[in-house]
PDB file of N, CA and C in Angstrom:
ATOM      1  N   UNK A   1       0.844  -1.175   0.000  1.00  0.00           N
ATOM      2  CA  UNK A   1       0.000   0.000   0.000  1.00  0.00           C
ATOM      3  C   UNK A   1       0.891   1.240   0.000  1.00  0.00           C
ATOM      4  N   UNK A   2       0.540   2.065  -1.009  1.00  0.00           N
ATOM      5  CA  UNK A   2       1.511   3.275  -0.975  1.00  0.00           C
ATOM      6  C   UNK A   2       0.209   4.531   0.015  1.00  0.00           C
ATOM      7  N   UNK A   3       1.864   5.055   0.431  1.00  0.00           N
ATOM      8  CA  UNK A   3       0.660   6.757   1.327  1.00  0.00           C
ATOM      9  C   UNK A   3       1.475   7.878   0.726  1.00  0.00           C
ATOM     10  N   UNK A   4       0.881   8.863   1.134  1.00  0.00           N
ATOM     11  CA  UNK A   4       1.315  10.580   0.851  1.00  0.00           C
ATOM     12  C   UNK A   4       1.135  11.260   2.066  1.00  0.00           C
ATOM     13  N   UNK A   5       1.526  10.425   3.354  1.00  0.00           N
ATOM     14  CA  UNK A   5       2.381  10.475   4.754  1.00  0.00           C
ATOM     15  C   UNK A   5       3.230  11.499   4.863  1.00  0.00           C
ATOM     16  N   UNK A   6       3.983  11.462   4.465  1.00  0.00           N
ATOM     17  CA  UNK A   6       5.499  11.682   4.244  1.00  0.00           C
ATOM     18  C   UNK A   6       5.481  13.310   3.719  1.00  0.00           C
ATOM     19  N   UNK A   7       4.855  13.152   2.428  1.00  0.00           N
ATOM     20  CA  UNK A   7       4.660  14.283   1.696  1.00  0.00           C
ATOM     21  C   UNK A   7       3.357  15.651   2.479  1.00  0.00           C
ATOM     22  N   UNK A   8       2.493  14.996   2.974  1.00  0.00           N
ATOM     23  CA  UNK A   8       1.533  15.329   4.161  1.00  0.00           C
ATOM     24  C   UNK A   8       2.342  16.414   5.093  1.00  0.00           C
ATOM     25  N   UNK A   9       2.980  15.737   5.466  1.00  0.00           N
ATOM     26  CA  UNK A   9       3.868  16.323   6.571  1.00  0.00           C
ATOM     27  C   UNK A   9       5.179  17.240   6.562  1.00  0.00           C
ATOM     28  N   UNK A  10       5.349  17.312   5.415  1.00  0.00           N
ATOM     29  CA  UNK A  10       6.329  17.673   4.783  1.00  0.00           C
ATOM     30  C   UNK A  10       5.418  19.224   4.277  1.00  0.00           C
ATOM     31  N   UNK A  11       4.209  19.545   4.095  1.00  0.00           N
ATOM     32  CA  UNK A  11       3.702  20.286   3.941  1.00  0.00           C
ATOM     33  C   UNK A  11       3.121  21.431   5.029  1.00  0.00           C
ATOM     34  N   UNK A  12       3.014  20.321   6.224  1.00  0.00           N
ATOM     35  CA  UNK A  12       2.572  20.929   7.697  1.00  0.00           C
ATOM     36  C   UNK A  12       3.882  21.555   7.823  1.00  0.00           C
ATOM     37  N   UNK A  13       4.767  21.054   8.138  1.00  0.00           N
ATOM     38  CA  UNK A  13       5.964  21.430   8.172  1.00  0.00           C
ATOM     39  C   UNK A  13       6.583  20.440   9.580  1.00  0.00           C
ATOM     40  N   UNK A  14       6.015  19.318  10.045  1.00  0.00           N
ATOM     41  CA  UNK A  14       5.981  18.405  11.168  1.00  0.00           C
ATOM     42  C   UNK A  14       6.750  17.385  11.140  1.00  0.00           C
ATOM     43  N   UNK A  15       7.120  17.033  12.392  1.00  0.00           N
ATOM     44  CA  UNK A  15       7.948  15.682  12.305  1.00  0.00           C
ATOM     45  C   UNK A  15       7.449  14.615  12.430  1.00  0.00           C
ATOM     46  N   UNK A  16       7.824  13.149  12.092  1.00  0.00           N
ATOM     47  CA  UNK A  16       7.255  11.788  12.407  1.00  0.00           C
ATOM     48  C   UNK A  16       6.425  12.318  13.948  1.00  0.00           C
ATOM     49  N   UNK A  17       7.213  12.817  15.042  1.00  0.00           N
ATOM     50  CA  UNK A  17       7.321  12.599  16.512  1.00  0.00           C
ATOM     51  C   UNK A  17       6.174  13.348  17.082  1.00  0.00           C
ATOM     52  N   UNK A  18       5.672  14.572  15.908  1.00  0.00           N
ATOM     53  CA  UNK A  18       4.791  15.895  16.277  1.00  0.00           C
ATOM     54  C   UNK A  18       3.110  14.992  16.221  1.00  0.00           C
ATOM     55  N   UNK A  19       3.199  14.155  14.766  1.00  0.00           N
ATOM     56  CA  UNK A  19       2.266  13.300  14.093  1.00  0.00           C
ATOM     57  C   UNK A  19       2.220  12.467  14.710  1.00  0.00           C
ATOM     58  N   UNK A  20       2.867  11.503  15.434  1.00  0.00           N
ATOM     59  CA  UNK A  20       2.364  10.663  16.482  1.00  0.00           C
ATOM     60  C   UNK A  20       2.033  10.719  17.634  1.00  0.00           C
ATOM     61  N   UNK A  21       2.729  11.858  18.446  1.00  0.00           N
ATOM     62  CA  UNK A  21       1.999  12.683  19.366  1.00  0.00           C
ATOM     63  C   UNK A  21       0.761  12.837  19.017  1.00  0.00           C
ATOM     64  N   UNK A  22      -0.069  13.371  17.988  1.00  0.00           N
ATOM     65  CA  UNK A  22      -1.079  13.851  17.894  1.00  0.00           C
ATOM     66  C   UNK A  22      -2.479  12.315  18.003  1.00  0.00           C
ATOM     67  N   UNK A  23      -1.640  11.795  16.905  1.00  0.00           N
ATOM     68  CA  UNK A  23      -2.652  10.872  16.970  1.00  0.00           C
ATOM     69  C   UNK A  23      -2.258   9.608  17.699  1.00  0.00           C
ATOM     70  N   UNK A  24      -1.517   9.521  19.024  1.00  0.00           N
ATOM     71  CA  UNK A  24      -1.974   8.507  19.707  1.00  0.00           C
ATOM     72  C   UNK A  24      -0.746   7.334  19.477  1.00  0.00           C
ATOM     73  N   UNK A  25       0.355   7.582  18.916  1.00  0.00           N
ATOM     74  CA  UNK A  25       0.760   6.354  17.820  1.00  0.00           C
ATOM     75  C   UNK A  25       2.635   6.523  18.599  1.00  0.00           C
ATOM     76  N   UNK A  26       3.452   5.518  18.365  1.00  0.00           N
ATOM     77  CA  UNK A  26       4.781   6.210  18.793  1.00  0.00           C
ATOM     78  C   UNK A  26       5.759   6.431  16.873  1.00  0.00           C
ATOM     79  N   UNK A  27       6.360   7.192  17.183  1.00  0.00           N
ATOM     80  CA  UNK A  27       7.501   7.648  15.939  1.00  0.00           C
ATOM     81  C   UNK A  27       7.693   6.407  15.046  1.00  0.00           C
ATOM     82  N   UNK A  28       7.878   5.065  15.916  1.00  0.00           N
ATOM     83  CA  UNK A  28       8.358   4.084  15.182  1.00  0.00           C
ATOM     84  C   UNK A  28       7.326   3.771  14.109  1.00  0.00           C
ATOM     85  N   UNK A  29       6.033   4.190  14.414  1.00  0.00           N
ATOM     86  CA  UNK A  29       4.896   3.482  14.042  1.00  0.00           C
ATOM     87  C   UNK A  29       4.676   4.186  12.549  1.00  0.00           C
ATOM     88  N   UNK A  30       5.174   5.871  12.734  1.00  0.00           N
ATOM     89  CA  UNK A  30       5.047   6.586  11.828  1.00  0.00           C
ATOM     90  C   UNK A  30       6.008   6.467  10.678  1.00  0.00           C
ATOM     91  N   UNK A  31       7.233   5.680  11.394  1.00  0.00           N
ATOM     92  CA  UNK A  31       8.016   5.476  10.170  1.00  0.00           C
ATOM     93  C   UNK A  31       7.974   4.569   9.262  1.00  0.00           C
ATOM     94  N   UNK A  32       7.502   3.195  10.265  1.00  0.00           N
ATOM     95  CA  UNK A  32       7.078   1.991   9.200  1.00  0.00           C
ATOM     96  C   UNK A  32       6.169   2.388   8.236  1.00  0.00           C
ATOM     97  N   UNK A  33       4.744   3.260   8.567  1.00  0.00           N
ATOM     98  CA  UNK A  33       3.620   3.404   7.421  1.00  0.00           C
ATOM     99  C   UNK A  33       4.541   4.379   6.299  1.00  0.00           C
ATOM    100  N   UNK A  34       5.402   5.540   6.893  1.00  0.00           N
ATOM    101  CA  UNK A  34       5.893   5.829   5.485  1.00  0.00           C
ATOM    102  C   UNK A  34       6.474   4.909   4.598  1.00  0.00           C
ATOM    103  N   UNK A  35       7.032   4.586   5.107  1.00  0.00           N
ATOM    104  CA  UNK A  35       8.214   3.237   3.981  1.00  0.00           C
ATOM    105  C   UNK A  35       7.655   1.788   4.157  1.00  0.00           C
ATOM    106  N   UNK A  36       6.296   1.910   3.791  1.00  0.00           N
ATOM    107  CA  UNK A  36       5.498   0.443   3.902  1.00  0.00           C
ATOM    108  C   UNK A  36       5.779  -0.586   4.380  1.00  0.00           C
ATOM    109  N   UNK A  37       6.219  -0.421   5.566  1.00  0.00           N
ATOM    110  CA  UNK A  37       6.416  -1.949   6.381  1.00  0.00           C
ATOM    111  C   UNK A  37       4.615  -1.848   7.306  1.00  0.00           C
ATOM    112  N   UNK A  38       4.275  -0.878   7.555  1.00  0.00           N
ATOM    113  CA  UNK A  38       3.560  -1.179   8.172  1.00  0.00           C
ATOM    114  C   UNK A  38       2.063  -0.524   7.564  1.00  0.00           C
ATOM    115  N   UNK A  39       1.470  -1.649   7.428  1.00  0.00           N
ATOM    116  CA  UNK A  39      -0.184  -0.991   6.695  1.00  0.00           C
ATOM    117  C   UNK A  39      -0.973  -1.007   8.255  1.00  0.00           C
ATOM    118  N   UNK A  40      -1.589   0.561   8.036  1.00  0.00           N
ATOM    119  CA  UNK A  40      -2.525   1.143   9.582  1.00  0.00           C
ATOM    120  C   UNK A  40      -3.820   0.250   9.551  1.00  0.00           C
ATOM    121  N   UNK A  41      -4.213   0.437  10.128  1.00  0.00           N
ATOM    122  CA  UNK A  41      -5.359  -0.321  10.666  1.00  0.00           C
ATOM    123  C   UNK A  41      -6.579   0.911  10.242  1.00  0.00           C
ATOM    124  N   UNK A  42      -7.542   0.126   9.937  1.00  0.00           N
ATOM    125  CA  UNK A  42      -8.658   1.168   9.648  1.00  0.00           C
ATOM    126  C   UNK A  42      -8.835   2.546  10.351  1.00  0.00           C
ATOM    127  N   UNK A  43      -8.689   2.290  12.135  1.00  0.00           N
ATOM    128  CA  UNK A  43      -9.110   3.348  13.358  1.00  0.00           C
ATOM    129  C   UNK A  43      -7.624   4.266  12.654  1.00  0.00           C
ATOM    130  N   UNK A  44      -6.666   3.930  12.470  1.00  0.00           N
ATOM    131  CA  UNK A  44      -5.525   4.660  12.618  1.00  0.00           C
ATOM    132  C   UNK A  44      -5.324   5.603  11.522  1.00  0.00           C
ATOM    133  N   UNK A  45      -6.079   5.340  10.151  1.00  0.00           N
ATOM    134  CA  UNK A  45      -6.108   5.588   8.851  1.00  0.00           C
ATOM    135  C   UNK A  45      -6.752   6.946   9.247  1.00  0.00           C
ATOM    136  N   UNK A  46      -7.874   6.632   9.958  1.00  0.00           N
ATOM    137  CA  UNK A  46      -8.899   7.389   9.675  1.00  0.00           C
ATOM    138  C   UNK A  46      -8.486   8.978  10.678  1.00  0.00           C
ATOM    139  N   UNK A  47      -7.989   8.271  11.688  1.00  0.00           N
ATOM    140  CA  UNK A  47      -7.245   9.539  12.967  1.00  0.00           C
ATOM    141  C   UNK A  47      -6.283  10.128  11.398  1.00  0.00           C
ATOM    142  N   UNK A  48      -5.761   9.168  10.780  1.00  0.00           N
ATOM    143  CA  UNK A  48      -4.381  10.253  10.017  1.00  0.00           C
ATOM    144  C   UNK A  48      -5.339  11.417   9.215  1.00  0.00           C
ATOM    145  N   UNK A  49      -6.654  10.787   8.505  1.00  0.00           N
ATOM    146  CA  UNK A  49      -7.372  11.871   7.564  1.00  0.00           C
ATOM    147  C   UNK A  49      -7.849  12.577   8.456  1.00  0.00           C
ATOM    148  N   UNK A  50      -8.100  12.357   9.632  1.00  0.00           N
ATOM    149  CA  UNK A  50      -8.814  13.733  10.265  1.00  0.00           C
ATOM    150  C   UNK A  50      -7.983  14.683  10.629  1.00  0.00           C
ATOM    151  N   UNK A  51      -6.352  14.184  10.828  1.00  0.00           N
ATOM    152  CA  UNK A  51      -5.437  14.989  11.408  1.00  0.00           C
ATOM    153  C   UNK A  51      -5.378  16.200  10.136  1.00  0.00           C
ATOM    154  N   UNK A  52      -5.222  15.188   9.259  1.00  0.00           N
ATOM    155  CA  UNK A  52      -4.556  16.113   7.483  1.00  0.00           C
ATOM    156  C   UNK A  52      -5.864  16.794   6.926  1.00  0.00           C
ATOM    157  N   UNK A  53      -6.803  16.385   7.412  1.00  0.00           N
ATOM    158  CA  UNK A  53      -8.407  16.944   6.542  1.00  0.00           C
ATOM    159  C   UNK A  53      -7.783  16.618   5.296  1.00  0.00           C
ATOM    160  N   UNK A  54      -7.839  15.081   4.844  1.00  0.00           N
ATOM    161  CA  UNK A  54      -7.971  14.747   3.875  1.00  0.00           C
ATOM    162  C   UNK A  54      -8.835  13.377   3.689  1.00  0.00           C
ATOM    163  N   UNK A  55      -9.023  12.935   2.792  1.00  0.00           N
ATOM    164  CA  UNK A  55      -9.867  11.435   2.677  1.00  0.00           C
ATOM    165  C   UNK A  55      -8.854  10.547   3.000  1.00  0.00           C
ATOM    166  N   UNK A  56      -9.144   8.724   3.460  1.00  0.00           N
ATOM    167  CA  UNK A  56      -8.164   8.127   3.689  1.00  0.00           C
ATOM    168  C   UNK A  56      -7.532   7.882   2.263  1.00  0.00           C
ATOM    169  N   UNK A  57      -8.360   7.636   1.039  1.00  0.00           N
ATOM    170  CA  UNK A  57      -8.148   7.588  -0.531  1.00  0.00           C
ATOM    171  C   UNK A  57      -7.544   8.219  -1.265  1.00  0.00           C
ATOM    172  N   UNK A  58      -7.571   9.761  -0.380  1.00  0.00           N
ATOM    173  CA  UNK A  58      -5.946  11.015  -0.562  1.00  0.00           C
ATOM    174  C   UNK A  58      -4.731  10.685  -0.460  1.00  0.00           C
ATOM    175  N   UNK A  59      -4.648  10.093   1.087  1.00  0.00           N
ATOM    176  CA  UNK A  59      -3.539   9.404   1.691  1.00  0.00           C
ATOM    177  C   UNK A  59      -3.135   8.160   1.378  1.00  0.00           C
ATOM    178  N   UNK A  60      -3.692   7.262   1.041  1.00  0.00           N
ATOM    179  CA  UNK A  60      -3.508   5.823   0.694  1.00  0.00           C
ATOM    180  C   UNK A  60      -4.219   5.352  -0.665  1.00  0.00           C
ATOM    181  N   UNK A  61      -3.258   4.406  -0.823  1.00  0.00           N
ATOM    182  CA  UNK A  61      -3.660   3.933  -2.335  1.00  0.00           C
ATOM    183  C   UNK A  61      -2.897   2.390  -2.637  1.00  0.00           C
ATOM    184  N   UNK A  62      -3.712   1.657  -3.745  1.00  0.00           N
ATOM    185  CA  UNK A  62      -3.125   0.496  -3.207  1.00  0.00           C
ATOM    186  C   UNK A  62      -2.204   0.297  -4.334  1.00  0.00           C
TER     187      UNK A  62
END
Protein backbone atom coordinates (compact mmCIF):
# COMPACT_ATOMS: atom_id res chain seq x y z
CA UNK A 1 0.00 0.00 0.00
CA UNK A 2 1.51 3.27 -0.97
CA UNK A 3 0.66 6.76 1.33
CA UNK A 4 1.31 10.58 0.85
CA UNK A 5 2.38 10.47 4.75
CA UNK A 6 5.50 11.68 4.24
CA UNK A 7 4.66 14.28 1.70
CA UNK A 8 1.53 15.33 4.16
CA UNK A 9 3.87 16.32 6.57
CA UNK A 10 6.33 17.67 4.78
CA UNK A 11 3.70 20.29 3.94
CA UNK A 12 2.57 20.93 7.70
CA UNK A 13 5.96 21.43 8.17
CA UNK A 14 5.98 18.41 11.17
CA UNK A 15 7.95 15.68 12.31
CA UNK A 16 7.26 11.79 12.41
CA UNK A 17 7.32 12.60 16.51
CA UNK A 18 4.79 15.89 16.28
CA UNK A 19 2.27 13.30 14.09
CA UNK A 20 2.36 10.66 16.48
CA UNK A 21 2.00 12.68 19.37
CA UNK A 22 -1.08 13.85 17.89
CA UNK A 23 -2.65 10.87 16.97
CA UNK A 24 -1.97 8.51 19.71
CA UNK A 25 0.76 6.35 17.82
CA UNK A 26 4.78 6.21 18.79
CA UNK A 27 7.50 7.65 15.94
CA UNK A 28 8.36 4.08 15.18
CA UNK A 29 4.90 3.48 14.04
CA UNK A 30 5.05 6.59 11.83
CA UNK A 31 8.02 5.48 10.17
CA UNK A 32 7.08 1.99 9.20
CA UNK A 33 3.62 3.40 7.42
CA UNK A 34 5.89 5.83 5.48
CA UNK A 35 8.21 3.24 3.98
CA UNK A 36 5.50 0.44 3.90
CA UNK A 37 6.42 -1.95 6.38
CA UNK A 38 3.56 -1.18 8.17
CA UNK A 39 -0.18 -0.99 6.69
CA UNK A 40 -2.53 1.14 9.58
CA UNK A 41 -5.36 -0.32 10.67
CA UNK A 42 -8.66 1.17 9.65
CA UNK A 43 -9.11 3.35 13.36
CA UNK A 44 -5.53 4.66 12.62
CA UNK A 45 -6.11 5.59 8.85
CA UNK A 46 -8.90 7.39 9.68
CA UNK A 47 -7.24 9.54 12.97
CA UNK A 48 -4.38 10.25 10.02
CA UNK A 49 -7.37 11.87 7.56
CA UNK A 50 -8.81 13.73 10.26
CA UNK A 51 -5.44 14.99 11.41
CA UNK A 52 -4.56 16.11 7.48
CA UNK A 53 -8.41 16.94 6.54
CA UNK A 54 -7.97 14.75 3.88
CA UNK A 55 -9.87 11.43 2.68
CA UNK A 56 -8.16 8.13 3.69
CA UNK A 57 -8.15 7.59 -0.53
CA UNK A 58 -5.95 11.02 -0.56
CA UNK A 59 -3.54 9.40 1.69
CA UNK A 60 -3.51 5.82 0.69
CA UNK A 61 -3.66 3.93 -2.34
CA UNK A 62 -3.12 0.50 -3.21
Amino acid sequence: MKNNIRVERAILRISQQELADAIGVTRQTIYAIENDKFIPSTELALKMSAYFGKTVNELFSL
